[in-house]
PDB file of N, CA and C in Angstrom:
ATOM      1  N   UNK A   1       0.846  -1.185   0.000  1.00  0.00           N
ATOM      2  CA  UNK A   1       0.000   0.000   0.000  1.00  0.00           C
ATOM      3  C   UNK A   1       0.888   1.245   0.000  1.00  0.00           C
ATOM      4  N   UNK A   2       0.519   2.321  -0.887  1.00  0.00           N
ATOM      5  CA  UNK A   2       1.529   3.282  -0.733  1.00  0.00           C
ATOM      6  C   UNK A   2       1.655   4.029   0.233  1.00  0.00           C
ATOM      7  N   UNK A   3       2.652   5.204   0.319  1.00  0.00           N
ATOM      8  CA  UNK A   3       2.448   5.772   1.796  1.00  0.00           C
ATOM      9  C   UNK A   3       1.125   7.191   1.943  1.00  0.00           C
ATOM     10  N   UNK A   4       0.538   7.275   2.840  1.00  0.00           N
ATOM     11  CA  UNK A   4      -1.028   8.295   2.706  1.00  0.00           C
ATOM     12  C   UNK A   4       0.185  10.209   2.381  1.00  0.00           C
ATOM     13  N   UNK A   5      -0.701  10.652   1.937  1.00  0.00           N
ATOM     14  CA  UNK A   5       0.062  11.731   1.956  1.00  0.00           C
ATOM     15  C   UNK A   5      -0.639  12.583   3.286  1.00  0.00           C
ATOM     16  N   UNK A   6       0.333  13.642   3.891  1.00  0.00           N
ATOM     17  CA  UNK A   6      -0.079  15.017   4.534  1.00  0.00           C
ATOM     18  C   UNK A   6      -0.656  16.106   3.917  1.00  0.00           C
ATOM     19  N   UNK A   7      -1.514  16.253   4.256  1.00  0.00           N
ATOM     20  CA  UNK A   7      -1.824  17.610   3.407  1.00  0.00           C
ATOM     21  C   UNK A   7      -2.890  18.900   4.735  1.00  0.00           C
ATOM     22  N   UNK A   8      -1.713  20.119   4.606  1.00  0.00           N
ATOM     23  CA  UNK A   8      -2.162  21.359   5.609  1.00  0.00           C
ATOM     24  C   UNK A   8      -3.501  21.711   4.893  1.00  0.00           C
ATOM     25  N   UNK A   9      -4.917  21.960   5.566  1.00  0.00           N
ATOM     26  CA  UNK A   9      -5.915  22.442   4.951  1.00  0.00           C
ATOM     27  C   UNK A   9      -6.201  23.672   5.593  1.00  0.00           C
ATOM     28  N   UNK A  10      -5.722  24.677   5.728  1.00  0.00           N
ATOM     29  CA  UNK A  10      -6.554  25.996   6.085  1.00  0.00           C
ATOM     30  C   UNK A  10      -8.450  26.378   5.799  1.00  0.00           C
ATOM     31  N   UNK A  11      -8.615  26.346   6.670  1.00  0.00           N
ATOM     32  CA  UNK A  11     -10.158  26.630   6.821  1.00  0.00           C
ATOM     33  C   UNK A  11     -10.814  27.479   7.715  1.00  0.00           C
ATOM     34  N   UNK A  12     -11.780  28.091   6.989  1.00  0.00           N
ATOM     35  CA  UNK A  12     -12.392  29.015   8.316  1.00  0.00           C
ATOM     36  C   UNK A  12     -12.859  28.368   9.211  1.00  0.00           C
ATOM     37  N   UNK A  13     -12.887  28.868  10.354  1.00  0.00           N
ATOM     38  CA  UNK A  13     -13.139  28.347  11.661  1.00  0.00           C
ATOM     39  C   UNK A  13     -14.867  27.576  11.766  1.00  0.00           C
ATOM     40  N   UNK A  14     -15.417  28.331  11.377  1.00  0.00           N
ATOM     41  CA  UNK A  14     -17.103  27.799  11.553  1.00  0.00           C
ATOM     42  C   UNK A  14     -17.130  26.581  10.237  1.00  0.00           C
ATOM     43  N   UNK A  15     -16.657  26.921   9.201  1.00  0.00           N
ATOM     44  CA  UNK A  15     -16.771  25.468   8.152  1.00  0.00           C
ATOM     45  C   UNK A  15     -15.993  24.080   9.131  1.00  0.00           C
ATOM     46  N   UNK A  16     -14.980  24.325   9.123  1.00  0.00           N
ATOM     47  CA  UNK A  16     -14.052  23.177  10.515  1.00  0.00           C
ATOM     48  C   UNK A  16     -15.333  22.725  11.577  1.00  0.00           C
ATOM     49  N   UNK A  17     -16.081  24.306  12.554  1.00  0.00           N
ATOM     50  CA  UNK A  17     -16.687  23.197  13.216  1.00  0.00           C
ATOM     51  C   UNK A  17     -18.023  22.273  12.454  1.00  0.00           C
ATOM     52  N   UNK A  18     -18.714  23.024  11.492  1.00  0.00           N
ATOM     53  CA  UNK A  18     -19.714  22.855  10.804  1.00  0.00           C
ATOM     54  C   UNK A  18     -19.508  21.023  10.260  1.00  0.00           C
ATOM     55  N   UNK A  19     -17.713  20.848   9.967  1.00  0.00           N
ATOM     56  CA  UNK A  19     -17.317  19.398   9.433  1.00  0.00           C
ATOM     57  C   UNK A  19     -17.237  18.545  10.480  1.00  0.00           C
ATOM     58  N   UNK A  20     -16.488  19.230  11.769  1.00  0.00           N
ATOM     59  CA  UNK A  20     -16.489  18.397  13.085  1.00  0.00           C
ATOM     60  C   UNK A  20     -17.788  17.757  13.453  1.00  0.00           C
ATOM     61  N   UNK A  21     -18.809  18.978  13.516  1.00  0.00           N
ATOM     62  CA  UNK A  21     -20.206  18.277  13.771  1.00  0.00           C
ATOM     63  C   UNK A  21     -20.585  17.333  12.907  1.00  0.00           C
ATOM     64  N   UNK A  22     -20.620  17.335  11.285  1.00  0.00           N
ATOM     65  CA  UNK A  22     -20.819  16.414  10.224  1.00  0.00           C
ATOM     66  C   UNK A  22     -20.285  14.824  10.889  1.00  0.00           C
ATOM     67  N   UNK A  23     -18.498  14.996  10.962  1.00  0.00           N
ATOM     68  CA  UNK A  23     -17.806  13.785  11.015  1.00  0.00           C
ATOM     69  C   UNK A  23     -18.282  13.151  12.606  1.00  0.00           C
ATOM     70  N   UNK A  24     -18.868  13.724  13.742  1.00  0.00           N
ATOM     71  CA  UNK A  24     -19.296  12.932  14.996  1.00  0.00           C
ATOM     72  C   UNK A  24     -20.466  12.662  14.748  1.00  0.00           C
ATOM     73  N   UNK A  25     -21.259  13.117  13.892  1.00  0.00           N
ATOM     74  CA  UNK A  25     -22.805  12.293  13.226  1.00  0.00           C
ATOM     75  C   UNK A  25     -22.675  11.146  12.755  1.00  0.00           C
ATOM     76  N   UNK A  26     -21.375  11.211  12.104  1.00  0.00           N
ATOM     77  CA  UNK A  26     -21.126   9.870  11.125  1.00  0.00           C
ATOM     78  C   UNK A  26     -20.001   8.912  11.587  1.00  0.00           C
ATOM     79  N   UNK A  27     -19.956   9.402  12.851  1.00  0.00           N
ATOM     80  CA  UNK A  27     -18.779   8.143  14.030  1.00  0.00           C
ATOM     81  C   UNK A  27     -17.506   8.309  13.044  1.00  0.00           C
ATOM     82  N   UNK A  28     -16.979   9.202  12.520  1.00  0.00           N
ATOM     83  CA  UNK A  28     -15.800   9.562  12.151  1.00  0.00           C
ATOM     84  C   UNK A  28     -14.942  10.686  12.274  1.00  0.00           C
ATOM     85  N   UNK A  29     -13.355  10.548  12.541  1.00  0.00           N
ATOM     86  CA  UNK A  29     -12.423  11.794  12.877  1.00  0.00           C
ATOM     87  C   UNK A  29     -13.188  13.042  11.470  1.00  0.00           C
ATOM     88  N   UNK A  30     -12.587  14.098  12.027  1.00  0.00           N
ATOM     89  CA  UNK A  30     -12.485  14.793  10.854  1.00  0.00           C
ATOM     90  C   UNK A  30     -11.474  14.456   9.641  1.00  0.00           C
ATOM     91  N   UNK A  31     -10.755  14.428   9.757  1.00  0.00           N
ATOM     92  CA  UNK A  31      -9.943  14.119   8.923  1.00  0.00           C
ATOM     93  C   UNK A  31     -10.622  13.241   8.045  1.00  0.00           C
ATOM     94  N   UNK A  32     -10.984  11.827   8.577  1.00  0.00           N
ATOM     95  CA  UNK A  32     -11.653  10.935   7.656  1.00  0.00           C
ATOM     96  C   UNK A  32     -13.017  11.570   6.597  1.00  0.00           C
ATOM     97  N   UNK A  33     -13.461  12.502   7.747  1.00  0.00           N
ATOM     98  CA  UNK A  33     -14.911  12.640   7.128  1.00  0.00           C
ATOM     99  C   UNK A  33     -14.597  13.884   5.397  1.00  0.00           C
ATOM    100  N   UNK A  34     -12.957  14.903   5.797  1.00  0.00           N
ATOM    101  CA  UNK A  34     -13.033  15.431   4.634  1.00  0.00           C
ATOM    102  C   UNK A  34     -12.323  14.608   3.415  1.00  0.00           C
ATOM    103  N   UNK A  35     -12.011  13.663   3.788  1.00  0.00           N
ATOM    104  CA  UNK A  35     -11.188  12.503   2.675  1.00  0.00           C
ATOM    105  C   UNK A  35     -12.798  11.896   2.179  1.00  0.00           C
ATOM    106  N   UNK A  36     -13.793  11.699   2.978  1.00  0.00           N
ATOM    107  CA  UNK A  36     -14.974  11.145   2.630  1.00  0.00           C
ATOM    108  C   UNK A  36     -15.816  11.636   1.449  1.00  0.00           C
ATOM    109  N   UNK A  37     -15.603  13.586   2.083  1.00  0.00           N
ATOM    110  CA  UNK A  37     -16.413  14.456   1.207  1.00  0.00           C
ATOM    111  C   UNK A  37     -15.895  14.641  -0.558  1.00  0.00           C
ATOM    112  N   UNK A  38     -14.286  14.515  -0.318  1.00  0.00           N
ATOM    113  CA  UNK A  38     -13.164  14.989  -1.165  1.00  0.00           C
ATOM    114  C   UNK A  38     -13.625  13.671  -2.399  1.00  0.00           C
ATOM    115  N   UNK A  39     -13.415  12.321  -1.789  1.00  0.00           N
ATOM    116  CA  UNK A  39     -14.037  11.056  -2.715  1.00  0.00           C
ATOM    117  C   UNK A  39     -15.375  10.969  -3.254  1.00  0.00           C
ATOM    118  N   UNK A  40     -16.413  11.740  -3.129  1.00  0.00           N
ATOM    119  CA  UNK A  40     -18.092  11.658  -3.550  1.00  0.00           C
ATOM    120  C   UNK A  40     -17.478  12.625  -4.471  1.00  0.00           C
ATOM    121  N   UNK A  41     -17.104  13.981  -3.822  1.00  0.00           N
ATOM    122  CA  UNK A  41     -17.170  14.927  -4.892  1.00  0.00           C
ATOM    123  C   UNK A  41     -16.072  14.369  -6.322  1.00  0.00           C
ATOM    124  N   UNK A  42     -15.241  14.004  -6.108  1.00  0.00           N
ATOM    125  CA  UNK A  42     -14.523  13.452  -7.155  1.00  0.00           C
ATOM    126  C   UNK A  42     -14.929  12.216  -8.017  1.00  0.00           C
ATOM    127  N   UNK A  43     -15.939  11.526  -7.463  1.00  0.00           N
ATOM    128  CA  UNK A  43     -16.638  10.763  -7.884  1.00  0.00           C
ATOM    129  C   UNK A  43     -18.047  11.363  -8.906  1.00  0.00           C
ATOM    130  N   UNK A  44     -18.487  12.334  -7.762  1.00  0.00           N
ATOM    131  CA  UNK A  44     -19.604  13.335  -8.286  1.00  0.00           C
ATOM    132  C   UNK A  44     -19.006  13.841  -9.916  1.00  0.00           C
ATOM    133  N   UNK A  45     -17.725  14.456  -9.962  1.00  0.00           N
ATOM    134  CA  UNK A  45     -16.827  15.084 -11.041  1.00  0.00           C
ATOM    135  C   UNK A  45     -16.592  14.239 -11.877  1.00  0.00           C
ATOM    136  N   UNK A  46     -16.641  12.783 -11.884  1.00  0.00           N
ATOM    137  CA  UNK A  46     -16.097  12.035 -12.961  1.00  0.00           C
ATOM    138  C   UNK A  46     -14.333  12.422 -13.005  1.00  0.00           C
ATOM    139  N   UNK A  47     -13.823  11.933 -11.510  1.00  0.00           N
ATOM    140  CA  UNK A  47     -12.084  12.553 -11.772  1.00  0.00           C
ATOM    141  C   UNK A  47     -11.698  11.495 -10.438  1.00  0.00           C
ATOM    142  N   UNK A  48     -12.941  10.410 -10.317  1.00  0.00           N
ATOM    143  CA  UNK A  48     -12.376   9.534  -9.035  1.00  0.00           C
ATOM    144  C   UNK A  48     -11.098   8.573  -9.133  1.00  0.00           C
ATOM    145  N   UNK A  49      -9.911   8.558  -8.809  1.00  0.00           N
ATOM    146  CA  UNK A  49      -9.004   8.023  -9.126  1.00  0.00           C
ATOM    147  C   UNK A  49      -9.577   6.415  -9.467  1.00  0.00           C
ATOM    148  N   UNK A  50      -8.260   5.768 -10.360  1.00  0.00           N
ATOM    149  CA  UNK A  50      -8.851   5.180 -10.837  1.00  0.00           C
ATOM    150  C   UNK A  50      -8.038   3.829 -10.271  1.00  0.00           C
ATOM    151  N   UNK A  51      -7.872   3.673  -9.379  1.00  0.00           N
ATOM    152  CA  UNK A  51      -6.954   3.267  -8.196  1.00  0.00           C
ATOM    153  C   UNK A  51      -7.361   3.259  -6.868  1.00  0.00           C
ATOM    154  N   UNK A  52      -6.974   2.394  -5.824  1.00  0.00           N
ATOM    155  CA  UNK A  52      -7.136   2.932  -4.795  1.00  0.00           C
ATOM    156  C   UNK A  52      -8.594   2.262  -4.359  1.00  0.00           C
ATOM    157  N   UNK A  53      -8.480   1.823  -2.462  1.00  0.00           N
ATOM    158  CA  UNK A  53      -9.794   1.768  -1.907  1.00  0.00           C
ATOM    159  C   UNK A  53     -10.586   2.378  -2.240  1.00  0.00           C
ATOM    160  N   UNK A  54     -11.889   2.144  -2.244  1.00  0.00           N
ATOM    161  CA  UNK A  54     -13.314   3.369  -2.236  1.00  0.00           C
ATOM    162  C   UNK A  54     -13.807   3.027  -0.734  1.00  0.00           C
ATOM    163  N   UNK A  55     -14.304   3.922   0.110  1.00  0.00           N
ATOM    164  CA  UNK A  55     -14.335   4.115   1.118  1.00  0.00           C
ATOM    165  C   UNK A  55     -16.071   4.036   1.185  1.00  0.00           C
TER     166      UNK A  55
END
């Protein structure tokens, strides 16, 4: 499996908690829940890698 990358996300403060609340609805870190959002929408786009778990 390859290695996950880091990636710094700057965000306004109320979207962060607005995702925090999202990701404890859905029994997941944040982190997971914007890798969650990031995969629909890229899926949504027709640009879902073409590789890789689907979550």
């Amino acid at each position: 499996m390859a290695q996950r990358k880091h990636v710094l996300v700057r965000m306004d403060p109320a979207v962060h908690e607005a995702v925090a609340r999202w990701a404890t609805d859905e029994l997941r870190s944040v982190n997971a829940q914007i890798e969650c959002a990031l995969r629909a929408a890229l899926k949504q786009a027709g640009r879902a890698p073409s590789s890789g778990a689907d979550k």
